[in-house]
Protein backbone atom coordinates (compact mmCIF):
# COMPACT_ATOMS: atom_id res chain seq x y z
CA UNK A 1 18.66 -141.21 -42.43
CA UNK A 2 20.72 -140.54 -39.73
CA UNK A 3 20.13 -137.58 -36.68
CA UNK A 4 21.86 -134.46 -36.43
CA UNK A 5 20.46 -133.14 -33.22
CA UNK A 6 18.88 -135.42 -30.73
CA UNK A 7 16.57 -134.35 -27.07
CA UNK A 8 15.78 -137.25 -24.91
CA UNK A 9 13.67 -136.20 -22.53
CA UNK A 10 14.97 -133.04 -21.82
CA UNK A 11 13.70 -130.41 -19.38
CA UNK A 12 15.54 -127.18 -17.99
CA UNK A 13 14.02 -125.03 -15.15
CA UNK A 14 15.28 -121.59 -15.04
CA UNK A 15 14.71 -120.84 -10.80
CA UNK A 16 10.97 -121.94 -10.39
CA UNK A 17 9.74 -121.51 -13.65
CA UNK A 18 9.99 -124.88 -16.04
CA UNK A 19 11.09 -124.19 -19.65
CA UNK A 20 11.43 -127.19 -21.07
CA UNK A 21 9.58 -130.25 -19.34
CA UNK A 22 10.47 -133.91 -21.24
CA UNK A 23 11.22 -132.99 -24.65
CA UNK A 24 11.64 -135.31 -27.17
CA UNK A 25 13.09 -134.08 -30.90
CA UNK A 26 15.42 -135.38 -33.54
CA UNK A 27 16.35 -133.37 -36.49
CA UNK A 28 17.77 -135.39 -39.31
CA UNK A 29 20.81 -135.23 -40.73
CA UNK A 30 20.04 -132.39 -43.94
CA UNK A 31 16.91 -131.88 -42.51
CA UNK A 32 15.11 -128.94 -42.12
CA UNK A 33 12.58 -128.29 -38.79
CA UNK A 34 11.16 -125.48 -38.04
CA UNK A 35 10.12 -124.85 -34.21
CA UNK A 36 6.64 -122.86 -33.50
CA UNK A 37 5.15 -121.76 -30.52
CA UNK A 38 3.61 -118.61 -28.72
CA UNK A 39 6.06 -116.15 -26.86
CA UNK A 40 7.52 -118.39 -24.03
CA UNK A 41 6.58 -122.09 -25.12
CA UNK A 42 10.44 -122.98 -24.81
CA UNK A 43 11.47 -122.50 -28.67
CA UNK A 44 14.24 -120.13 -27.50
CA UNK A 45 15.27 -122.46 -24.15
CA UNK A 46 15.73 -125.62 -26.88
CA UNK A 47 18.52 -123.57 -29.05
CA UNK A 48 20.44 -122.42 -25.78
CA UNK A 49 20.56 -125.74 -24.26
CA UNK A 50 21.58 -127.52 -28.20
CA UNK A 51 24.16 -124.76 -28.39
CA UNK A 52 25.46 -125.42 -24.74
CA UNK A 53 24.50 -121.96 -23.52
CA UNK A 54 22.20 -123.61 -20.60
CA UNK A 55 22.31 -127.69 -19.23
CA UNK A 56 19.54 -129.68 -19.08
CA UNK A 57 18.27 -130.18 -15.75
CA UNK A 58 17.57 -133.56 -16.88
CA UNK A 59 17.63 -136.03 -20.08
CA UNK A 60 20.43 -136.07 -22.86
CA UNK A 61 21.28 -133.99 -25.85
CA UNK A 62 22.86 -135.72 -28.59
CA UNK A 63 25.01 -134.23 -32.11
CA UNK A 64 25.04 -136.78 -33.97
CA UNK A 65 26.33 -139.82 -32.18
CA UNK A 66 27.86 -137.60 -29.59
CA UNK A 67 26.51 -137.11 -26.16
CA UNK A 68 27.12 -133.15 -25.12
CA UNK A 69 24.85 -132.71 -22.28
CA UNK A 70 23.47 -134.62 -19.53
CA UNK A 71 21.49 -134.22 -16.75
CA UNK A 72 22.88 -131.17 -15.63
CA UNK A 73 26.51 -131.43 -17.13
CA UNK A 74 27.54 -129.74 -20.34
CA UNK A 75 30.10 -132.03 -21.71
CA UNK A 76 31.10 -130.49 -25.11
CA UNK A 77 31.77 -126.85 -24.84
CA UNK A 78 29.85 -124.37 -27.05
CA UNK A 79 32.76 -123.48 -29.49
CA UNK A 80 33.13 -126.98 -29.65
CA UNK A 81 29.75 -128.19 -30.94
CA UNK A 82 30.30 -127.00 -34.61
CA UNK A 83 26.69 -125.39 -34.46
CA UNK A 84 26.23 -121.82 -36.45
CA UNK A 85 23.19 -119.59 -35.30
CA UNK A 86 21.47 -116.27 -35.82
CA UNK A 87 20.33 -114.22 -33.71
CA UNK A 88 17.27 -112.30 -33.71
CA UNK A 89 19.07 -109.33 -32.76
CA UNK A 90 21.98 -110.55 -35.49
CA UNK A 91 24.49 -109.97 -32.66
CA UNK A 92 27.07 -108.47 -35.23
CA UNK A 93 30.11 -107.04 -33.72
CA UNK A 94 29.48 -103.33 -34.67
CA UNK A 95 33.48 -102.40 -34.24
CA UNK A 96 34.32 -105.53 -36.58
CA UNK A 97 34.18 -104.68 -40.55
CA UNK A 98 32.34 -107.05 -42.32
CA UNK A 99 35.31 -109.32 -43.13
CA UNK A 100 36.39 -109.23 -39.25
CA UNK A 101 33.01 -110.65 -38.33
CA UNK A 102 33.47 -113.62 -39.91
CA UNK A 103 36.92 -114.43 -39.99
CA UNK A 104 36.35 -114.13 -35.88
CA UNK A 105 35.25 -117.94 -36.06
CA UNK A 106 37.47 -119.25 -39.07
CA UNK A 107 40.53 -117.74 -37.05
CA UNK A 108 39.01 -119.54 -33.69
CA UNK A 109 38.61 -123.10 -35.89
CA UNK A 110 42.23 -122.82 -36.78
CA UNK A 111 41.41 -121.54 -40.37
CA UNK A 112 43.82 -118.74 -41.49
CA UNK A 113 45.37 -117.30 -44.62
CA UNK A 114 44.14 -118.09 -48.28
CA UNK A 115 41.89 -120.52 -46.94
CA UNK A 116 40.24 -117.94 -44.62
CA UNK A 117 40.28 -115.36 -47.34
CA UNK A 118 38.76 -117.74 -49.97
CA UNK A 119 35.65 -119.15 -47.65
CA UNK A 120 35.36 -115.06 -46.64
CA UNK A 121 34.97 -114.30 -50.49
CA UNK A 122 33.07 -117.42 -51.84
CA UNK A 123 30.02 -116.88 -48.80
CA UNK A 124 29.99 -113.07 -49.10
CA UNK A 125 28.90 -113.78 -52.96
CA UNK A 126 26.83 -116.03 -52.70
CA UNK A 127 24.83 -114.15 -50.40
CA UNK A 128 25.29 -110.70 -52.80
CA UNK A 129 27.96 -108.98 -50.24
CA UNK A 130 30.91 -108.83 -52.08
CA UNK A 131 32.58 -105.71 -51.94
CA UNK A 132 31.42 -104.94 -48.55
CA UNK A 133 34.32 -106.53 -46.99
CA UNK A 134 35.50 -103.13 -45.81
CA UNK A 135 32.67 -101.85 -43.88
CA UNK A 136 31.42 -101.99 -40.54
CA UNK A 137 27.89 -103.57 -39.58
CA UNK A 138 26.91 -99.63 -38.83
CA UNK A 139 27.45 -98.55 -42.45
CA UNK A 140 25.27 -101.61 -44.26
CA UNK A 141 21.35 -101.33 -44.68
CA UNK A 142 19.08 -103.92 -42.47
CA UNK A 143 19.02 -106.40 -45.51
CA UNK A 144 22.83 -106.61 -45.80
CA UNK A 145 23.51 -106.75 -41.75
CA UNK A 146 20.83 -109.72 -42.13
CA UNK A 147 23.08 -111.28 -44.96
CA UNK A 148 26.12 -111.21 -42.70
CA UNK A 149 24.69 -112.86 -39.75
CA UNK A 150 23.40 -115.30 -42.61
CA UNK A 151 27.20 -115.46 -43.98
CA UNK A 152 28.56 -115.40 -40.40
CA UNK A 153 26.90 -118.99 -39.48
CA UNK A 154 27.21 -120.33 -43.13
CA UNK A 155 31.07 -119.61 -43.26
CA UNK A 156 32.10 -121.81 -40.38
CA UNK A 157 30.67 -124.82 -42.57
CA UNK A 158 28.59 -125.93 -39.39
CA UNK A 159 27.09 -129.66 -38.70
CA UNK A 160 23.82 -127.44 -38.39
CA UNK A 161 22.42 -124.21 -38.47
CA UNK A 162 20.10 -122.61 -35.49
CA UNK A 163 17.63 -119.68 -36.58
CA UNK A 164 16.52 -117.67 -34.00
CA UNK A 165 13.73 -115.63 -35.39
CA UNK A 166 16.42 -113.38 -37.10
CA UNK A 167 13.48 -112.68 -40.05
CA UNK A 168 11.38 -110.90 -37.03
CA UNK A 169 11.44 -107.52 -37.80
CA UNK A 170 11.74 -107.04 -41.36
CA UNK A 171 9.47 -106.14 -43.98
CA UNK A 172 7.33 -108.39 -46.45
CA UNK A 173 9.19 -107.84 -48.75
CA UNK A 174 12.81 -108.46 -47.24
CA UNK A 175 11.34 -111.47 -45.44
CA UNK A 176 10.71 -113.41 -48.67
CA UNK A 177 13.55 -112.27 -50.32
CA UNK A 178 15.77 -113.79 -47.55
CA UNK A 179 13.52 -116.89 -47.29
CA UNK A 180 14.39 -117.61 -51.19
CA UNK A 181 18.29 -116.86 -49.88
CA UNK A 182 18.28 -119.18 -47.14
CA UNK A 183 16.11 -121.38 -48.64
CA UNK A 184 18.45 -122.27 -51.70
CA UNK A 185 21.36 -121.96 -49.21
CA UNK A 186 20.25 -124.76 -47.26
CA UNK A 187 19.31 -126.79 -50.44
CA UNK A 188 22.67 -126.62 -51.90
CA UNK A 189 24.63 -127.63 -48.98
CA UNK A 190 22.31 -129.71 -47.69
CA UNK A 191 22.36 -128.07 -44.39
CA UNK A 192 20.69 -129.11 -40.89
CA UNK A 193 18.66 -126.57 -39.40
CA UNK A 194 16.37 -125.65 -36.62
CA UNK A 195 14.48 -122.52 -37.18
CA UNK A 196 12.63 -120.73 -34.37
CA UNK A 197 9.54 -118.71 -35.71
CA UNK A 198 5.71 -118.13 -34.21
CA UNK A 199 4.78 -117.93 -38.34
CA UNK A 200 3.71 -121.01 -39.95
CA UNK A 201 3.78 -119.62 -43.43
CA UNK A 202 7.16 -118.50 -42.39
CA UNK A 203 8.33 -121.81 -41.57
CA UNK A 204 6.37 -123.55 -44.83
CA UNK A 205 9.12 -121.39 -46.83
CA UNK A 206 11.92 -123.63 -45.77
CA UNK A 207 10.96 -126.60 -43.46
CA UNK A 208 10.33 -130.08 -44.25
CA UNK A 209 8.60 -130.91 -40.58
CA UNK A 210 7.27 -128.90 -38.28
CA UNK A 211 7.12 -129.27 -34.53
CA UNK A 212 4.96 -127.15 -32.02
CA UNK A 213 5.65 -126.23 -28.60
CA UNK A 214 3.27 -125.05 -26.19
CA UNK A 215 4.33 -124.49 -22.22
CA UNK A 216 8.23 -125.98 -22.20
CA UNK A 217 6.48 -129.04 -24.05
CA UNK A 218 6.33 -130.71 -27.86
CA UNK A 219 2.36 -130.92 -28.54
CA UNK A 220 2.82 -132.01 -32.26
CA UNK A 221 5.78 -133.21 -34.40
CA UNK A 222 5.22 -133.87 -38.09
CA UNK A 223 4.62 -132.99 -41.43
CA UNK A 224 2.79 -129.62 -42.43
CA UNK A 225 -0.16 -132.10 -43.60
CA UNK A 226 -0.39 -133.50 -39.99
CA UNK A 227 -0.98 -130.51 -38.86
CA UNK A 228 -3.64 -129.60 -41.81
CA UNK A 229 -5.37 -133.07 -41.05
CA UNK A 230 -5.24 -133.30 -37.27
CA UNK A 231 -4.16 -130.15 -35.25
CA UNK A 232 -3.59 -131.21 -31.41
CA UNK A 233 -4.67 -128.05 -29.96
CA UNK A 234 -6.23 -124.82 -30.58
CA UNK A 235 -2.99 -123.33 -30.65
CA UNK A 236 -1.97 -125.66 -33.59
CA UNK A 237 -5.41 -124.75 -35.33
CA UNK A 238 -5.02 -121.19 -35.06
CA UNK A 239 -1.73 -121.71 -36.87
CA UNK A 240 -3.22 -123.26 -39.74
CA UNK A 241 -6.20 -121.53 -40.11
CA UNK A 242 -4.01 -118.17 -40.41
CA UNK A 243 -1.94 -119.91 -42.95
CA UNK A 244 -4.84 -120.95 -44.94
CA UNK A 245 -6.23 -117.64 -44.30
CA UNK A 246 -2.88 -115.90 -45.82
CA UNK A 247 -2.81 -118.69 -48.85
CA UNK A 248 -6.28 -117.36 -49.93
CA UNK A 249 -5.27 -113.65 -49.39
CA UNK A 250 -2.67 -114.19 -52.01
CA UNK A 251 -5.29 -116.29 -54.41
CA UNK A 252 -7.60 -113.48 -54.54
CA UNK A 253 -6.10 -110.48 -56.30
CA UNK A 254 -5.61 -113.47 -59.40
CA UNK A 255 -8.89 -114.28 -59.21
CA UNK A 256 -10.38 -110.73 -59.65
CA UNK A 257 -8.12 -109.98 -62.39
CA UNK A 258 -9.07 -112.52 -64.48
C-alpha cells in the first residue's frame, strides 16, 4: 500500500524548547492513525509542520511521493498541500453563512458555479445539514457547527484529513454520534487521516493503528493489540488500562440485567 504522509526524522524546536525530536511516521494511503499523547508530547507540532504551518528544523516531510519540507524550508505552500483539517476550536468564520464557509476553499481551488453548488449540497447531506445553507455558524447548535467544520474539510475532496481534537469538548453523547459520522465518512471515501486525541477509546472508534507520543518523540507505533500485548511505557499502559477499564464499565449494566 502506498504512503500518504511521510516524517523522516523530523524534529522542530520552537526557541529552546524541542517539540518534535527525530520522528519517524507514515500514514498509508486510506489509512486511518490516530496520534495519542499527554498535553504537550508534540501531537499538535506534527499537524502544523504536515500542514506547512511550521518547518522542520530538520528531516523531510513527504505527501505522497512529494517532498514539501526540508530541513528548515517549506517547499509546498499550505493551500497547496491538498490537506483538510479541524480544528479543535472548529475555526468557523462566524460572519460566513454556512454555505460561505465552505465554498471559501472550493472558490480558492478554482471550483465555481454548479460544480461548487453541487459538492456544497451533496456534503451538507450527508452530514444532516441541508437546509442550513443560510445561516451563520452563530445561529447553529454545537453539534451542527461540529458538522460544518466536518463538511468544511470533507468538501475540498482532500488527499487527507487532519483531526485536531475537534471531539474535545462535547458530550458523550455527541461524541459517539459524530464518531459513527466520521467514522462511515472516512469508510466510504476511503479517506487518509491523522487524528489527534489523548483518548484511546476515542481513537479505537475510527483508527486502524495507533501511534503514541511522549516528549516531541514516537514511543510506540502499531496496532491497538501491540499496545494491549506490550505497552512501551507507563504512559502507554495507563492508556490501555483506562480503555479496558471503560470496556468493562459498559459490560456491566448487561450483566446485572440479565
Amino acid at each position: 500500500m502506498s504512503t500518504a504522509l511521510a516524517f523522516e526524522a523530523v524534529s522542530l524546536v520552537y526557541g529552546r524548547r524541542t517539540a518534535l525530536d527525530g520522528v519517524d511516521l507514515r500514514v498509508a494511503s486510506g489509512g486511518v492513525l490516530a496520534l495519542l499523547g499527554p498535553s504537550a508530547s508534540g501531537k499538535t507540532s506534527v499537524l502544523r509542520v504536515a500542514l506547512g504551518f511550521a518547518a522542520p528544523r530538520t528531516g523531510i516531510v513527504r505527501l505522497g511521493d512529494r517532498v514539501v519540507s526540508r530541513d528548515g524550508r517549506v517547499l509546498v505552500a499550505p493551500e497547496d498541500r491538498g490537506l483538510g483539517v479541524v480544528f479543535q476550536d472548529l475555526a468557523l468564520w462566524p460572519h460566513l453563512t454556512v454555505e460561505g464557509n465552505l465554498g471559501f476553499g472550493l472558490t480558492a481551488q478554482g471550483v465555481h458555479g454548479e460544480e461548487r453548488a453541487r459538492r456544497i449540497a451533496v456534503i451538507l447531506q450527508r452530514v444532516g445539514l441541508t437546509g442550513t445553507e443560510r445561516r451563520h455558524p452563530g445561529e447553529l447548535s454545537g453539534g451542527q457547527r461540529q458538522r460544518v467544520a466536518i463538511a468544511r474539510a470533507l468538501v475540498l475532496e482532500p488527499r487527507a484529513v487532519l483531526l485536531d481534537e475537534p471531539l474535545a469538548s462535547v458530550d458523550v453523547d455527541l461524541r459517539r454520534e459524530l464518531l459513527t459520522l466520521l467514522r462511515e465518512l472516512f469508510s466510504e471515501k476511503g479517506t487518509t487521516v491523522v487524528h489527534v486525541t489523548h483518548d484511546l477509546r476515542e481513537a479505537v472508534a475510527i483508527a486502524h493503528r495507533f501511534a503514541v507520543m511522549e516528549q516531541g518523540r514516537i514511543v510506540q507505533n502499531g496496532s491497538l493489540d501491540d499496545l494491549r500485548r506490550a505497552p512501551a511505557t507507563p504512559f502507554v499502559e495507563s492508556l490501555v488500562d483506562d480503555l479496558e477499564s471503560k470496556e468493562g464499565s459498559d459490560r456491566e449494566p448487561s450483566r446485572r440485567s440479565q
